[in-house]
Protein backbone atom coordinates (compact mmCIF):
# COMPACT_ATOMS: atom_id res chain seq x y z
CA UNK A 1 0.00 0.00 0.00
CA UNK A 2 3.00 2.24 0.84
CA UNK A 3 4.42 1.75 -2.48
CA UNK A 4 1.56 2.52 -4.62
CA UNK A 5 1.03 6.17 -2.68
CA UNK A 6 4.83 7.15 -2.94
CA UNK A 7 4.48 6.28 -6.74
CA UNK A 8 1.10 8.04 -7.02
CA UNK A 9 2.34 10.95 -5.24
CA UNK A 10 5.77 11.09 -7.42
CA UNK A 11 3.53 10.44 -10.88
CA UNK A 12 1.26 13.46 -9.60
CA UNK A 13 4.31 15.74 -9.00
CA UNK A 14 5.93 15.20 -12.00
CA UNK A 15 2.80 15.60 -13.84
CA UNK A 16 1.96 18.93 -12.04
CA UNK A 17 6.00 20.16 -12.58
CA UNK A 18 5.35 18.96 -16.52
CA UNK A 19 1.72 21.04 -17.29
CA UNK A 20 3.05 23.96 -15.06
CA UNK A 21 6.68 24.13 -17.45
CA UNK A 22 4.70 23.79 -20.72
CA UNK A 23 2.17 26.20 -19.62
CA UNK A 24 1.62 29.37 -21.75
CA UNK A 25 4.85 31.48 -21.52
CA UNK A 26 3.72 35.23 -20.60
CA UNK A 27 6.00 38.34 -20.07
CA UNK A 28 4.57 41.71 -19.29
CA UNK A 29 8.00 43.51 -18.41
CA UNK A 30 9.48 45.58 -21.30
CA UNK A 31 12.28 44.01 -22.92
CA UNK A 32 14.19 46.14 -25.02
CA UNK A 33 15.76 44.65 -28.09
CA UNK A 34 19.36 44.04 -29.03
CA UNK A 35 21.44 44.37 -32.25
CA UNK A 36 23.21 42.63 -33.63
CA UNK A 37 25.38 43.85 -36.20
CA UNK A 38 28.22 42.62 -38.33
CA UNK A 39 31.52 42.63 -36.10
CA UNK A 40 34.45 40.57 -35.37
CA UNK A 41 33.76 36.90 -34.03
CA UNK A 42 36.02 34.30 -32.25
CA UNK A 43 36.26 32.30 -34.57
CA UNK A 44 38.04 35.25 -36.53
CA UNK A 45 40.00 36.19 -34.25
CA UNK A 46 41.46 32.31 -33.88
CA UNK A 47 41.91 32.16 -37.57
CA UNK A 48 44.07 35.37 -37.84
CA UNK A 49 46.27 34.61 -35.05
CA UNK A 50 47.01 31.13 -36.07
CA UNK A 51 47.51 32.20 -39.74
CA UNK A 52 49.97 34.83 -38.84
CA UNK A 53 51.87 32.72 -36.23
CA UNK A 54 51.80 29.85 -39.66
CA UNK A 55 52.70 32.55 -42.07
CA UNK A 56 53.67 35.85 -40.88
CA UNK A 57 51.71 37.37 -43.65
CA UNK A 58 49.26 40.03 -43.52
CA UNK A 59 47.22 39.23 -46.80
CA UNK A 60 46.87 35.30 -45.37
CA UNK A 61 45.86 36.69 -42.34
CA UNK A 62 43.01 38.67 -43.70
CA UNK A 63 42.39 35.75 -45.86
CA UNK A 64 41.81 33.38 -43.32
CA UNK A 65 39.88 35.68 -40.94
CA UNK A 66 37.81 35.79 -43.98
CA UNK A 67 37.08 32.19 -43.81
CA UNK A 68 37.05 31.94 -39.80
CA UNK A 69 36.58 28.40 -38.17
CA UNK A 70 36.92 26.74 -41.48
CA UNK A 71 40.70 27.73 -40.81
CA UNK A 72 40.90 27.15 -37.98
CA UNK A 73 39.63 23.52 -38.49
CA UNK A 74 42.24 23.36 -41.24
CA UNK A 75 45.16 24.32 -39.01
CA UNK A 76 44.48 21.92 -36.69
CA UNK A 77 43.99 19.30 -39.27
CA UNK A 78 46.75 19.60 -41.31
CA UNK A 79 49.95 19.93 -39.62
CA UNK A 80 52.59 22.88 -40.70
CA UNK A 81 55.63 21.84 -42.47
């Protein structure tokens, strides 16, 4: 008899925690909204650094920040001779 209450009770509870989480999601505070604009990422950043430490070259560097993680993948991919 214990058994079938605890599991009752914990089925009810997670129930109630589920309907209450999927409920209807309202905000009334103002939330003002953010831009974003074009700007430099990480994964430029990564790419430049490693292409100039590889090359010493501006134009690769600009190259490659161009391109962004796909360099970066490449660099750590392919080893440097």
């Amino acid at each position: 008899m214990q058994k079938k209450t605890g599991k009752r009770m914990f089925c009810s509870i997670f129930i109630l925690l589920l309907l209450t989480s999927c409920g209807p999601d309202v905000h009334y505070a103002y939330v003002q909204p953010v831009y974003y604009g074009p700007g430099v990422g990480l994964g430029t950043i990564i790419a430049v650094v490693i292409s100039w430490s590889r090359n010493r070259s501006i134009l690769w560097a600009i190259i490659h920040g161009i391109l962004g993680w796909l360099y970066v993948i490449y660099a750590i991919l392919v080893p440097k001779k």
